[in-house]
PDB file of N, CA and C in Angstrom:
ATOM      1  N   UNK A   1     -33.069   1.664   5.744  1.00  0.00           N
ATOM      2  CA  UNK A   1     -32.029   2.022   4.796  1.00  0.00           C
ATOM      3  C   UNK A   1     -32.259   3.414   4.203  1.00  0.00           C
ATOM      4  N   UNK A   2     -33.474   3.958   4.087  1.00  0.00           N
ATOM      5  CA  UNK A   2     -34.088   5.150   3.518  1.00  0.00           C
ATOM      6  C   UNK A   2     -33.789   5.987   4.507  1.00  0.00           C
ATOM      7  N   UNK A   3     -33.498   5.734   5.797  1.00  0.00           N
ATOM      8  CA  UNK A   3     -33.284   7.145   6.511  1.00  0.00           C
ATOM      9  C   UNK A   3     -31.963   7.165   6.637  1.00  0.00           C
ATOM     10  N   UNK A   4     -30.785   6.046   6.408  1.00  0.00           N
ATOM     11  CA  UNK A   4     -29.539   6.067   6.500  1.00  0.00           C
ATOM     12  C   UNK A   4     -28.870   7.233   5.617  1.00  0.00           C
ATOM     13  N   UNK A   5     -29.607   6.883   4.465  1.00  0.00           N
ATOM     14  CA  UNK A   5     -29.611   7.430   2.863  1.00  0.00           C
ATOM     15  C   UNK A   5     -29.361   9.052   3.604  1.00  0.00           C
ATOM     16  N   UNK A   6     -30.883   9.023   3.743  1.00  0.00           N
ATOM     17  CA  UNK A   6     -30.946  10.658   3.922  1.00  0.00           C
ATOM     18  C   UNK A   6     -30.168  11.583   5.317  1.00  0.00           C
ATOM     19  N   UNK A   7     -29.667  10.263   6.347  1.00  0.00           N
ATOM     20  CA  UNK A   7     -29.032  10.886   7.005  1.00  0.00           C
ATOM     21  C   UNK A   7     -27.592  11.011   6.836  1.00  0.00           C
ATOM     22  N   UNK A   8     -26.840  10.659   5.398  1.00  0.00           N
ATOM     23  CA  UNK A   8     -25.449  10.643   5.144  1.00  0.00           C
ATOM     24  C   UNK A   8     -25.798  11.701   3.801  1.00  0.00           C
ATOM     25  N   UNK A   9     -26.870  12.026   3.514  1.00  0.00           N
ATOM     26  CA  UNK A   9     -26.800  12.656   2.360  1.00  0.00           C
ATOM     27  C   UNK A   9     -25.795  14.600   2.775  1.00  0.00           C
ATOM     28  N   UNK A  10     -25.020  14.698   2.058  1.00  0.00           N
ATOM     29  CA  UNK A  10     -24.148  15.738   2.336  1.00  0.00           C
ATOM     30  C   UNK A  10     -25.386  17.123   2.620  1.00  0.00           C
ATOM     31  N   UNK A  11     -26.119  17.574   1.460  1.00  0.00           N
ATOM     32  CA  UNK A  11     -26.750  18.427   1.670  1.00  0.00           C
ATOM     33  C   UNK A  11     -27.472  18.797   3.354  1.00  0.00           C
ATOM     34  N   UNK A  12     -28.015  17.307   3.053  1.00  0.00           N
ATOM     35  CA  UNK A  12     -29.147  17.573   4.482  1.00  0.00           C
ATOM     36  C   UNK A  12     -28.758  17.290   5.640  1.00  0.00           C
ATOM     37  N   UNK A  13     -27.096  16.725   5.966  1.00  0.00           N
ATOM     38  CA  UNK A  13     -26.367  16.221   7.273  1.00  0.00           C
ATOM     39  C   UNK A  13     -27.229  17.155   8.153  1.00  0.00           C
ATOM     40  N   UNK A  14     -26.234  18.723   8.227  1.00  0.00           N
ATOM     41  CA  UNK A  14     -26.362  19.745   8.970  1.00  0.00           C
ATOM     42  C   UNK A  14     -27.883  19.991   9.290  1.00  0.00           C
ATOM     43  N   UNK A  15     -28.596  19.846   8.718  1.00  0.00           N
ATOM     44  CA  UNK A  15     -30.426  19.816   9.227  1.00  0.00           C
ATOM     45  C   UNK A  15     -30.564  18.909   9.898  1.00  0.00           C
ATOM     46  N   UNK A  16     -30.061  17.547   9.848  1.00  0.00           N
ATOM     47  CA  UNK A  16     -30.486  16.387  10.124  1.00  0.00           C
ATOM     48  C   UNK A  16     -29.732  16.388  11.875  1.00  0.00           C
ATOM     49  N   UNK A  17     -28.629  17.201  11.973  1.00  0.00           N
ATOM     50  CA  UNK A  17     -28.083  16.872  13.383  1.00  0.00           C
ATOM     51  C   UNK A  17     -28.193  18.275  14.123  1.00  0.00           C
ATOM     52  N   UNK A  18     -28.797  19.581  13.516  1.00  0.00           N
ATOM     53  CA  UNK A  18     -29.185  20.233  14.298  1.00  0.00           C
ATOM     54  C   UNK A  18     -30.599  19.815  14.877  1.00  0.00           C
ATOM     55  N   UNK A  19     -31.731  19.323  13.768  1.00  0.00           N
ATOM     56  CA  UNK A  19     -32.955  19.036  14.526  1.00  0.00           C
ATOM     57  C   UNK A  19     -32.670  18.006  15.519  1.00  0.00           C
ATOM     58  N   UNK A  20     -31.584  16.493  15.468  1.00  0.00           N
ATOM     59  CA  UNK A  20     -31.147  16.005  16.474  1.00  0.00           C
ATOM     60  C   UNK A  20     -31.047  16.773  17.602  1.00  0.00           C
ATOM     61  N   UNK A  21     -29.663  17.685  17.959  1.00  0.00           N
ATOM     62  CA  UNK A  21     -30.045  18.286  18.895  1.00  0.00           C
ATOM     63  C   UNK A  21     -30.529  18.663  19.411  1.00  0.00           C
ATOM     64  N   UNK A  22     -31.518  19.972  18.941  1.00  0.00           N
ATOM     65  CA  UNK A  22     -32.703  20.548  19.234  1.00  0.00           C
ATOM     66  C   UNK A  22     -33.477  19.157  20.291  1.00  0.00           C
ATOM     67  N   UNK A  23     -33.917  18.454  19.688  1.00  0.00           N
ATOM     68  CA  UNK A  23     -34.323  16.981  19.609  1.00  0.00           C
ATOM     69  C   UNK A  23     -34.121  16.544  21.312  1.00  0.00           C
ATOM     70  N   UNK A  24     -33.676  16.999  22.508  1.00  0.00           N
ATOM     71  CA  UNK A  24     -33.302  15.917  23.187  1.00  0.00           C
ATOM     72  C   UNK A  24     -33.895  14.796  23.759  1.00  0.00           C
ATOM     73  N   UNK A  25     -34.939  14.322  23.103  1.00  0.00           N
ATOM     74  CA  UNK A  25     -35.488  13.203  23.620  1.00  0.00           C
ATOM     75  C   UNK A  25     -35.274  12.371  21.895  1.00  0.00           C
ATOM     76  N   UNK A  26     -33.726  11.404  22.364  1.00  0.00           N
ATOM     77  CA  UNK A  26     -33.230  10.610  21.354  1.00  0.00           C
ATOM     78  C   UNK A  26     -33.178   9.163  21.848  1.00  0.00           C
ATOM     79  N   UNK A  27     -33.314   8.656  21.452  1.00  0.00           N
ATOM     80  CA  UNK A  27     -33.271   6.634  20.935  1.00  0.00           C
ATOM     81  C   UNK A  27     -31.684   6.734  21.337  1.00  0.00           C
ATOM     82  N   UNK A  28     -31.480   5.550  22.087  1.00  0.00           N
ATOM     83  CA  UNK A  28     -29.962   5.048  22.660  1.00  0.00           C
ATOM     84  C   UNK A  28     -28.668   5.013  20.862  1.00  0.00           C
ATOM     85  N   UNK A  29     -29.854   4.410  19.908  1.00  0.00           N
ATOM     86  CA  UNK A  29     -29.119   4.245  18.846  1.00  0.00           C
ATOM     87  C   UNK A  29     -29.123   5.401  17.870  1.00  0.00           C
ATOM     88  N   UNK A  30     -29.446   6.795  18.383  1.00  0.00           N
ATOM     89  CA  UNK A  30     -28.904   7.852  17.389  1.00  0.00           C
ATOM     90  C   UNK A  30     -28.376   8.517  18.396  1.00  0.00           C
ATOM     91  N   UNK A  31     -28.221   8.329  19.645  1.00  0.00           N
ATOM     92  CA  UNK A  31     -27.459   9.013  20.636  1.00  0.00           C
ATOM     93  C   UNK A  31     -25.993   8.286  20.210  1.00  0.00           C
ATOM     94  N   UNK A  32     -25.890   6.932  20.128  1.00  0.00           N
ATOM     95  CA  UNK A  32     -24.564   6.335  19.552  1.00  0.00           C
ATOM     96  C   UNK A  32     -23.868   6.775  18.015  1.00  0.00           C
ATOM     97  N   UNK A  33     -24.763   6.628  17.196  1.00  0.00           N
ATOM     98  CA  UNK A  33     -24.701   7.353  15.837  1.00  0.00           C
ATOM     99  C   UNK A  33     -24.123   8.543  16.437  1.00  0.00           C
ATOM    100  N   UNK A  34     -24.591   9.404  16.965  1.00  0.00           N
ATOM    101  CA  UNK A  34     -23.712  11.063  16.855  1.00  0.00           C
ATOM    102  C   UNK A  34     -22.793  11.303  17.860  1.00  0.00           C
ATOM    103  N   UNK A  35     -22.457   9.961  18.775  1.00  0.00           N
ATOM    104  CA  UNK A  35     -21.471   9.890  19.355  1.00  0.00           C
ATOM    105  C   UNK A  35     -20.420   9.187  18.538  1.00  0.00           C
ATOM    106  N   UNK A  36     -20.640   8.289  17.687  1.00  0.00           N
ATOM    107  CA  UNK A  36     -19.615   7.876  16.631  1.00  0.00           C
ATOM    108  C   UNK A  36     -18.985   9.164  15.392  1.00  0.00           C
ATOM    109  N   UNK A  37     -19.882   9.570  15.088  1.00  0.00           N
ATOM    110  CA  UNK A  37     -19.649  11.006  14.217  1.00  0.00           C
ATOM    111  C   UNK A  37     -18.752  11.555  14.923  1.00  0.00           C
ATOM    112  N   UNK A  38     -19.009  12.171  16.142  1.00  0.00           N
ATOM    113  CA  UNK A  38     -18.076  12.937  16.959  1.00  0.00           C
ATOM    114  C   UNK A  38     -16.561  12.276  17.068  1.00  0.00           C
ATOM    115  N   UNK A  39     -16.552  11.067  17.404  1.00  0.00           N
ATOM    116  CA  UNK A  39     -15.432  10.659  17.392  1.00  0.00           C
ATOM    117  C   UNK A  39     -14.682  10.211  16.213  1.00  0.00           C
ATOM    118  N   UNK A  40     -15.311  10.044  14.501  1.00  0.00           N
ATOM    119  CA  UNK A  40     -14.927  10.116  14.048  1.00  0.00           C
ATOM    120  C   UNK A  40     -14.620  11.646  13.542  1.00  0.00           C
ATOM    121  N   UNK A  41     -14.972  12.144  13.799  1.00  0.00           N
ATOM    122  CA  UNK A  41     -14.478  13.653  13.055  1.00  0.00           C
ATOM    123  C   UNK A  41     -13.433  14.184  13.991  1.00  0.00           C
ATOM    124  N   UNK A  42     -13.332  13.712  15.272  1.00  0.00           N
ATOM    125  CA  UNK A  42     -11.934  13.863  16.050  1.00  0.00           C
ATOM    126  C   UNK A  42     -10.602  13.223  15.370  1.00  0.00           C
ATOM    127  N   UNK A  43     -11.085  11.990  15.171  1.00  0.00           N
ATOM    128  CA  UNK A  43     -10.094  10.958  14.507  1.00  0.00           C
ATOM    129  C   UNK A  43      -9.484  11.784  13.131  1.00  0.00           C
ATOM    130  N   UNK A  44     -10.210  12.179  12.364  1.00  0.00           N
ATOM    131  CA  UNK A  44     -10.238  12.675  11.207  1.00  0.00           C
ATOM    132  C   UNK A  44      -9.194  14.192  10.980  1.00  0.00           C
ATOM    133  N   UNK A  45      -9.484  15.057  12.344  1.00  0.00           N
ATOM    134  CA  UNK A  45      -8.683  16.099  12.285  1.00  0.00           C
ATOM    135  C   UNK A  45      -7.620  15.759  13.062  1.00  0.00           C
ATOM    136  N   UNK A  46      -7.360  14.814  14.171  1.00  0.00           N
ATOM    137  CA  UNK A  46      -5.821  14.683  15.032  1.00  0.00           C
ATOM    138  C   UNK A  46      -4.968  14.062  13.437  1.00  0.00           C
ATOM    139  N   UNK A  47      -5.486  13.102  12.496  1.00  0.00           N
ATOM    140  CA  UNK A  47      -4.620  12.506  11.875  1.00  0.00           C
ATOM    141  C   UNK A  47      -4.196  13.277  11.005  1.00  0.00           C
ATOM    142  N   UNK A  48      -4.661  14.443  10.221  1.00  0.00           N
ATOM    143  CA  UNK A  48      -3.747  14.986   9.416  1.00  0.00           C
ATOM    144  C   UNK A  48      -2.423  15.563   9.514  1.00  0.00           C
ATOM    145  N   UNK A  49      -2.518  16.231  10.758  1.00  0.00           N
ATOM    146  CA  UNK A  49      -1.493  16.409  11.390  1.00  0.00           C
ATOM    147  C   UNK A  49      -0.281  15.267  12.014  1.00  0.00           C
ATOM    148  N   UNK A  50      -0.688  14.418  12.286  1.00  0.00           N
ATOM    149  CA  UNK A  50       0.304  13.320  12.429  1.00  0.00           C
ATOM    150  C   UNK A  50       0.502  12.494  11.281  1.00  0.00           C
ATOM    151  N   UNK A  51       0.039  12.562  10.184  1.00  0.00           N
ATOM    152  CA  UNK A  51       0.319  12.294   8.960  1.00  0.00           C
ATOM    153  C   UNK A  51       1.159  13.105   8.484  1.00  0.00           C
ATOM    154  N   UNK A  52       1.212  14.079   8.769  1.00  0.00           N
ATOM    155  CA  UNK A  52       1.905  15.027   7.982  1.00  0.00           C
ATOM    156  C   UNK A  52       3.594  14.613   8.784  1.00  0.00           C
ATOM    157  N   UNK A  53       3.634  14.623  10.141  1.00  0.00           N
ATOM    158  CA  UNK A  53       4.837  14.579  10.621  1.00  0.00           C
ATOM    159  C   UNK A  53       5.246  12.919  10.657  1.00  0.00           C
ATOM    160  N   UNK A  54       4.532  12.305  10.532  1.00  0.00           N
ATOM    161  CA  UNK A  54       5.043  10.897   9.408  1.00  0.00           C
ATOM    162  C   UNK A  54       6.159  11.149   8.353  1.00  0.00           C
ATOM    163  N   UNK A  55       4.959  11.505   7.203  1.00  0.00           N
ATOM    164  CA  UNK A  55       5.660  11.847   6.031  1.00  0.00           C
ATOM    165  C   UNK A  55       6.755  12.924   6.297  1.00  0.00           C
ATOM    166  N   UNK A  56       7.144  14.074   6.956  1.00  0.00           N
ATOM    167  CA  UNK A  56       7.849  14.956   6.703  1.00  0.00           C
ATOM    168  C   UNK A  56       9.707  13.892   7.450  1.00  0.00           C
ATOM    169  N   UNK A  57       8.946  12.830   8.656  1.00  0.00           N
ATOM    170  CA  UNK A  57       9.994  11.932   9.610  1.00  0.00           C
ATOM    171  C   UNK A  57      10.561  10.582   8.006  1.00  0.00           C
ATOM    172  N   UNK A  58       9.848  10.451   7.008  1.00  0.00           N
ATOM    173  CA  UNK A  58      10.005   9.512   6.516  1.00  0.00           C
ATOM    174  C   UNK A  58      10.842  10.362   4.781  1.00  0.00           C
ATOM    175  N   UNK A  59      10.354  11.401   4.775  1.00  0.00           N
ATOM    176  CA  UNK A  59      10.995  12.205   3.398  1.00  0.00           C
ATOM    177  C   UNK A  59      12.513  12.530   4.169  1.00  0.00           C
ATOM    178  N   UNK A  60      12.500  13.271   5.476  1.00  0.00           N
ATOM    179  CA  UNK A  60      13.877  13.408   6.176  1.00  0.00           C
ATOM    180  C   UNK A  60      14.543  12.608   6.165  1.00  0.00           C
ATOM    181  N   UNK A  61      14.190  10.740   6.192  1.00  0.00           N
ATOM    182  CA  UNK A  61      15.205   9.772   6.209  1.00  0.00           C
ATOM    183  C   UNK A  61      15.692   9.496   5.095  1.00  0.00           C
ATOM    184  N   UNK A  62      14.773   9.502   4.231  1.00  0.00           N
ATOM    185  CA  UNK A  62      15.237   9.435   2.369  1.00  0.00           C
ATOM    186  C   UNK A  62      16.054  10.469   2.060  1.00  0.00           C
ATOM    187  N   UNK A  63      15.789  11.660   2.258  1.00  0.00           N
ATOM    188  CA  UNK A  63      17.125  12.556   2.304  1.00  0.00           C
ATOM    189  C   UNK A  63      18.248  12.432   2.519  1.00  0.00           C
ATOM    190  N   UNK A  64      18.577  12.091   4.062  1.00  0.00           N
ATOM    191  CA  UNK A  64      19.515  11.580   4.434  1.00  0.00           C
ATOM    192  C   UNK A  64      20.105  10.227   3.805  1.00  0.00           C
ATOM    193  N   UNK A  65      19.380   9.355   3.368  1.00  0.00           N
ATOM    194  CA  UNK A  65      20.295   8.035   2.713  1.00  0.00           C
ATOM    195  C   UNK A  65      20.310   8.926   1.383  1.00  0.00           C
ATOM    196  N   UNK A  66      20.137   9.088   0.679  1.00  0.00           N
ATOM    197  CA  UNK A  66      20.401  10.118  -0.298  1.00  0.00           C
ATOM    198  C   UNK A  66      21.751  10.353  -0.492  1.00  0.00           C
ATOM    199  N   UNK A  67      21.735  10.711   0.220  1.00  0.00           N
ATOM    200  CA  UNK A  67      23.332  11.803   0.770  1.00  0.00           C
ATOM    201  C   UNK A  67      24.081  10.781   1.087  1.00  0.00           C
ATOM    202  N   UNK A  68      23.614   9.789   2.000  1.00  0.00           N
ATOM    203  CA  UNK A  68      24.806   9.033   2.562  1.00  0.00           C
ATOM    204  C   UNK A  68      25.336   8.278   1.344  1.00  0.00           C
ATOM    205  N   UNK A  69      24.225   7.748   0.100  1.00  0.00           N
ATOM    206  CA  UNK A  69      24.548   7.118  -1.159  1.00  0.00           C
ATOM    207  C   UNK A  69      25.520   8.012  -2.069  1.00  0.00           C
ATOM    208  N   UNK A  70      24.850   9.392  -2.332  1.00  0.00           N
ATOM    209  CA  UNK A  70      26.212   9.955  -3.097  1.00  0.00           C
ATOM    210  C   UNK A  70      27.317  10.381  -2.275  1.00  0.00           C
ATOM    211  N   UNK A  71      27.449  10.346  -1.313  1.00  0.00           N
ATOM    212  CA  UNK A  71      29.082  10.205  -0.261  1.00  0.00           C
ATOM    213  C   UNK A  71      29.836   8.795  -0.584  1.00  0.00           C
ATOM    214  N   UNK A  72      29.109   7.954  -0.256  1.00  0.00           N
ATOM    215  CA  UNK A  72      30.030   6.904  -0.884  1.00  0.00           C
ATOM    216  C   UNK A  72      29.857   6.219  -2.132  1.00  0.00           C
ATOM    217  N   UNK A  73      29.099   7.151  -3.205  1.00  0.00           N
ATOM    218  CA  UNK A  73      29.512   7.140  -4.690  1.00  0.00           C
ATOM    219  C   UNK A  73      31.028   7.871  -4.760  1.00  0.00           C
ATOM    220  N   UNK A  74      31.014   8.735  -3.862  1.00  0.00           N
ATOM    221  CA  UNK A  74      32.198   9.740  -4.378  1.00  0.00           C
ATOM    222  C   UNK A  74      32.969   8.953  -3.650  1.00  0.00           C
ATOM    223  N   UNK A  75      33.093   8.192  -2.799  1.00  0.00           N
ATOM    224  CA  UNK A  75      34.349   7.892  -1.996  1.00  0.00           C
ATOM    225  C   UNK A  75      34.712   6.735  -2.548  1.00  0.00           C
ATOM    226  N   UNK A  76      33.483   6.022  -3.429  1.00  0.00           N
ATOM    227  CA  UNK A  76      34.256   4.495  -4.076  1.00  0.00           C
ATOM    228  C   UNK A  76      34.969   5.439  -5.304  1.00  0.00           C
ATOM    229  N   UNK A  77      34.787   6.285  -6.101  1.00  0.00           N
ATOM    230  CA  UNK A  77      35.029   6.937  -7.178  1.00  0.00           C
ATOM    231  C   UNK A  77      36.270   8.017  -6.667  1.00  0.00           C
ATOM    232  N   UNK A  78      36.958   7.943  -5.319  1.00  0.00           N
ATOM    233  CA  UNK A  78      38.268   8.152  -5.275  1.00  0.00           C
ATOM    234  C   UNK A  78      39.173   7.234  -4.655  1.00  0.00           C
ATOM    235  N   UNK A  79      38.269   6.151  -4.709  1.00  0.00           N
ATOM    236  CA  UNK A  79      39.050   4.835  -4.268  1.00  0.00           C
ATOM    237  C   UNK A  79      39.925   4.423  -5.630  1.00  0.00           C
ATOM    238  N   UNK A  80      38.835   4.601  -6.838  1.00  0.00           N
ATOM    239  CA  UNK A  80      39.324   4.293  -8.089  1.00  0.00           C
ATOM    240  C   UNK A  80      39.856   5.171  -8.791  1.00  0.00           C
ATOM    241  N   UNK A  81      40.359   6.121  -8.552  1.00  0.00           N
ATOM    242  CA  UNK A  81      41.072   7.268  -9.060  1.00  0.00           C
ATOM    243  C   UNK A  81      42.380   6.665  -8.142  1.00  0.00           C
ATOM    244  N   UNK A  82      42.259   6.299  -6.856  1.00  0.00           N
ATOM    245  CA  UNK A  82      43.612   6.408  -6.049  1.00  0.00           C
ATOM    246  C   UNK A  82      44.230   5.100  -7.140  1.00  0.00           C
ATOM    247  N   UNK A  83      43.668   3.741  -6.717  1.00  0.00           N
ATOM    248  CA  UNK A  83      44.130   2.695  -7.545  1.00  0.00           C
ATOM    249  C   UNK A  83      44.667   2.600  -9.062  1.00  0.00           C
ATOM    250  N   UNK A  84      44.027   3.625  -9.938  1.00  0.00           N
ATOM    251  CA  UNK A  84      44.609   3.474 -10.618  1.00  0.00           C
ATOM    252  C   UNK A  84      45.396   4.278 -11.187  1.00  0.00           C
ATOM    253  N   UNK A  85      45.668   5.201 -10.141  1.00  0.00           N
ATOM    254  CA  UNK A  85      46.931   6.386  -9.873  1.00  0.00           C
ATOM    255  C   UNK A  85      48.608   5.155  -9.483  1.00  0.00           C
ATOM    256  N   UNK A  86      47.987   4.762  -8.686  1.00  0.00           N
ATOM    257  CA  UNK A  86      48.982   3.630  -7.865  1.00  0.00           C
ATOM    258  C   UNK A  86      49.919   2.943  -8.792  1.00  0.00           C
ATOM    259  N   UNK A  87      48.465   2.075  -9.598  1.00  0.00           N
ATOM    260  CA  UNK A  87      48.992   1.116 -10.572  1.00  0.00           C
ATOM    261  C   UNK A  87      49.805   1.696 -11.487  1.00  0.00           C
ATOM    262  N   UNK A  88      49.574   2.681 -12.316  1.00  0.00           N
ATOM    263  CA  UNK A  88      50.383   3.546 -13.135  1.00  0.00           C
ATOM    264  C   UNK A  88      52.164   4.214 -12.182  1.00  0.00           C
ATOM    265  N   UNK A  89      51.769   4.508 -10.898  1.00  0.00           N
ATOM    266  CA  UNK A  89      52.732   4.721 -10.570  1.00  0.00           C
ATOM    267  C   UNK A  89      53.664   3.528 -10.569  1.00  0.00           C
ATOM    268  N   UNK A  90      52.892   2.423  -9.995  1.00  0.00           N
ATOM    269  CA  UNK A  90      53.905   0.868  -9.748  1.00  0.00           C
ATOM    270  C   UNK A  90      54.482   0.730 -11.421  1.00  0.00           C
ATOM    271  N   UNK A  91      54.004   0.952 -12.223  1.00  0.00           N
ATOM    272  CA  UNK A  91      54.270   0.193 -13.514  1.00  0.00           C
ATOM    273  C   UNK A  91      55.426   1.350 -14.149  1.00  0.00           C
ATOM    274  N   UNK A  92      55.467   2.734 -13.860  1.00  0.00           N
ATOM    275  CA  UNK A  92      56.627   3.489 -14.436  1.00  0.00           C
ATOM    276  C   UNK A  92      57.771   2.753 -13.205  1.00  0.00           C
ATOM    277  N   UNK A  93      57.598   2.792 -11.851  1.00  0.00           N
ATOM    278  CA  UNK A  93      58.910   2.020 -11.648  1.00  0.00           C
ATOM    279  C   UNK A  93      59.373   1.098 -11.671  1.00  0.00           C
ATOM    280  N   UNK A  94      58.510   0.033 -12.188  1.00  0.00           N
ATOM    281  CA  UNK A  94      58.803  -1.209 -13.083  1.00  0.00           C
ATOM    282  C   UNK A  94      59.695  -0.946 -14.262  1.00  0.00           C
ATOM    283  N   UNK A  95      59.264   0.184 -15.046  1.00  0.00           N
ATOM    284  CA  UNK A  95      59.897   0.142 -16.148  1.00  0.00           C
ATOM    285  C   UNK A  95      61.003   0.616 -16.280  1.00  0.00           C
ATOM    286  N   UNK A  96      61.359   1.684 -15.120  1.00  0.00           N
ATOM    287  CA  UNK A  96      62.355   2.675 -14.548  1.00  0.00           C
ATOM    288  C   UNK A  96      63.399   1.549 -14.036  1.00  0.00           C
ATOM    289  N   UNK A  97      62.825   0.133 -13.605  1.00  0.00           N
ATOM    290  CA  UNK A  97      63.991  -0.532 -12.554  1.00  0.00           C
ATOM    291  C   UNK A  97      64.464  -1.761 -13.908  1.00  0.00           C
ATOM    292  N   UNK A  98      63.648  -2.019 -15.007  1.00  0.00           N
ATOM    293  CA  UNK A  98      64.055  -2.800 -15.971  1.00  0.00           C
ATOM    294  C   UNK A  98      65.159  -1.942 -16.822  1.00  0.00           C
ATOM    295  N   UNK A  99      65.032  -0.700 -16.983  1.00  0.00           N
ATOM    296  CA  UNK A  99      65.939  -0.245 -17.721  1.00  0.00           C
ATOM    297  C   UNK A  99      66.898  -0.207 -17.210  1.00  0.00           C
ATOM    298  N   UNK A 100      66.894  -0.041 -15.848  1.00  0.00           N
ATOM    299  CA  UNK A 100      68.270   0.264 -14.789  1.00  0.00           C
ATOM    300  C   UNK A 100      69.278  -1.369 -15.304  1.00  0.00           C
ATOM    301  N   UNK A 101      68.102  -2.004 -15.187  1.00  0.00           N
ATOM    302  CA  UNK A 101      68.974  -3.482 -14.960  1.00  0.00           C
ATOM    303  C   UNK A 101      69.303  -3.711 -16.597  1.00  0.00           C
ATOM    304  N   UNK A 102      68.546  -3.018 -17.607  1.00  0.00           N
ATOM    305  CA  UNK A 102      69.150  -3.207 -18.672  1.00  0.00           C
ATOM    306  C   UNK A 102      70.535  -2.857 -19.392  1.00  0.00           C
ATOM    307  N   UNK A 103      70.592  -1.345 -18.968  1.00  0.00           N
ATOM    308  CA  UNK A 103      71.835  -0.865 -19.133  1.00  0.00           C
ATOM    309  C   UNK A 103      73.135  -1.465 -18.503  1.00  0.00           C
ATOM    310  N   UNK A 104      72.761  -2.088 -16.878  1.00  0.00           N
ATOM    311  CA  UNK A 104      73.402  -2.484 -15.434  1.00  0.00           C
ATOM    312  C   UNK A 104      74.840  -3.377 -16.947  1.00  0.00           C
ATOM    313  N   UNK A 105      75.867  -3.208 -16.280  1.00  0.00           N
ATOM    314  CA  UNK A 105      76.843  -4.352 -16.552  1.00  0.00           C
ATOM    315  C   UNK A 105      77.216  -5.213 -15.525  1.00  0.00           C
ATOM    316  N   UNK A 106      76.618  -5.205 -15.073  1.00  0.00           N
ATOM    317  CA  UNK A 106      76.751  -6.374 -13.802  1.00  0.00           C
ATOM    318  C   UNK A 106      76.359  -7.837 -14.782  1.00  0.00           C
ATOM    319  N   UNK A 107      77.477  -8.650 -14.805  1.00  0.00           N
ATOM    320  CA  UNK A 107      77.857 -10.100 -14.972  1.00  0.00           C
ATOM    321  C   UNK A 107      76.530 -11.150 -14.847  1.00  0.00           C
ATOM    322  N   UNK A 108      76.251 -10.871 -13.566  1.00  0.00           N
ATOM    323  CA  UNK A 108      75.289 -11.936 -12.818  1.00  0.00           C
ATOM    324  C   UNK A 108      73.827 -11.085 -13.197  1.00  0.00           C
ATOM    325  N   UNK A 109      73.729  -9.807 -13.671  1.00  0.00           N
ATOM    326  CA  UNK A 109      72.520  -9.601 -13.816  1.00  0.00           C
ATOM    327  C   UNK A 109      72.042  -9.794 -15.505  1.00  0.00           C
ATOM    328  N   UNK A 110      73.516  -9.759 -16.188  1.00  0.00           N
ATOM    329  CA  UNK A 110      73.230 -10.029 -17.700  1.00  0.00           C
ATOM    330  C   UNK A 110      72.851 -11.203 -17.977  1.00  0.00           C
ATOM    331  N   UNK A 111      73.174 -12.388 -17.166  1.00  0.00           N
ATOM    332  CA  UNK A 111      72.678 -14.126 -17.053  1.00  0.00           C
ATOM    333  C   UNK A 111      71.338 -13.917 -16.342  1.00  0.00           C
ATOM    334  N   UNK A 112      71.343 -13.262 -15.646  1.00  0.00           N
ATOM    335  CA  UNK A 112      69.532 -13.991 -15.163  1.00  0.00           C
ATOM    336  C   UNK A 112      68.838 -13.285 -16.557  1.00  0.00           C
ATOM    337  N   UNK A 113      69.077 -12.248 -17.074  1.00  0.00           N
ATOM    338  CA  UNK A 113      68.436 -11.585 -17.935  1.00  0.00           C
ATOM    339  C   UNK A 113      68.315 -12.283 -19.378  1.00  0.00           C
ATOM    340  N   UNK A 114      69.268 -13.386 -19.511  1.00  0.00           N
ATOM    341  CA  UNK A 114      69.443 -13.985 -20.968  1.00  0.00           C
ATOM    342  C   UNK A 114      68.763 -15.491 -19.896  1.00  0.00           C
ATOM    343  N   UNK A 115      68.546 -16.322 -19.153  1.00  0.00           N
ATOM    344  CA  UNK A 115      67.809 -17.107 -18.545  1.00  0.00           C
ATOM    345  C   UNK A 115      66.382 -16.513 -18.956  1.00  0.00           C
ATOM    346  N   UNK A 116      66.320 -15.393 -18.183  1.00  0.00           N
ATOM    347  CA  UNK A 116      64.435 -15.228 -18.546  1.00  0.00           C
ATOM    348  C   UNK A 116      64.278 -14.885 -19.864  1.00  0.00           C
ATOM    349  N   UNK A 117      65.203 -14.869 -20.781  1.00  0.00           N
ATOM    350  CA  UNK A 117      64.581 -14.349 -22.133  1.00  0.00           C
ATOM    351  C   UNK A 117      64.253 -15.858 -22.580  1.00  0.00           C
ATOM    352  N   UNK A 118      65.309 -16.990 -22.480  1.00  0.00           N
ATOM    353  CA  UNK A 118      65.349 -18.325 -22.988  1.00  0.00           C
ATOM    354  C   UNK A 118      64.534 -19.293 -22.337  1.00  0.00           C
ATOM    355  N   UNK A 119      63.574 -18.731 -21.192  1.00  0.00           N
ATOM    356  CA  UNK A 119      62.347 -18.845 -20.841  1.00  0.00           C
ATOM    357  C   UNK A 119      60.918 -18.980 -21.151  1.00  0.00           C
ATOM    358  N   UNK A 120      61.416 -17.592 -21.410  1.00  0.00           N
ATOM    359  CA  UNK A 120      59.841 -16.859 -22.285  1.00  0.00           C
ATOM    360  C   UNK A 120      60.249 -17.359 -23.114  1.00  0.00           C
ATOM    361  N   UNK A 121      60.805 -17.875 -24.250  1.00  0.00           N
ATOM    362  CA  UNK A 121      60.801 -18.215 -25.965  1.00  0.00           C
ATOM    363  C   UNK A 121      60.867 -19.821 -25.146  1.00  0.00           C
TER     364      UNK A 121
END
């Protein structure tokens, strides 16, 4: 455990794996040790870079729904501008076609008109 210590200790790595080298008469199990190093420090530099184009593939999609969310904020928010453009329009010619029929002297339209009043009351 005492030489693990001192062989992860930051200061003394670089001493510790040049005299390795130097060294070539090594034990199967520090020939594996600095073949694991190696491959982790490969591992270590391919991933930043594919981390990075992760994150840049995963911020690009959030962007995009982004956008696609305030597009159809704005498009429900002229759905409701149209509707209640509409409704206002339907309701002036409601009121436009009651007056017509109010003034109207038409016979048969002055009876349905005194029917629905004696309705409603």
């Amino acid at each position: 455990m005492k030489g693990i210590r001192f062989f992860f200790h930051p200061y003394t790595f670089h001493k510790v794996i040049n005299s390795r080298l130097l060294n070539s008469k090594c034990s199967k199990g520090e020939k594996s040790m600095e073949n694991f190093i190696a491959l982790v420090s490969v591992v270590m530099v391919f991933s930043i870079p594919l981390t990075a184009i992760i994150l840049g593939h995963m911020r690009g999609n959030q962007k995009l729904k982004a956008k696609m969310l305030k597009d159809e904020l704005e498009l429900e928010k002229l759905k409701s501008e149209n509707f209640i453009a509409e409704t206002e329009k339907m309701r002036l010619e409601l009121q436009q076609l009651q007056l017509n029929y109010a003034k109207s002297e038409d016979p048969v339209l002055i009876e349905i008109q005194k029917e629905q009043m004696k309705s409603v009351l």
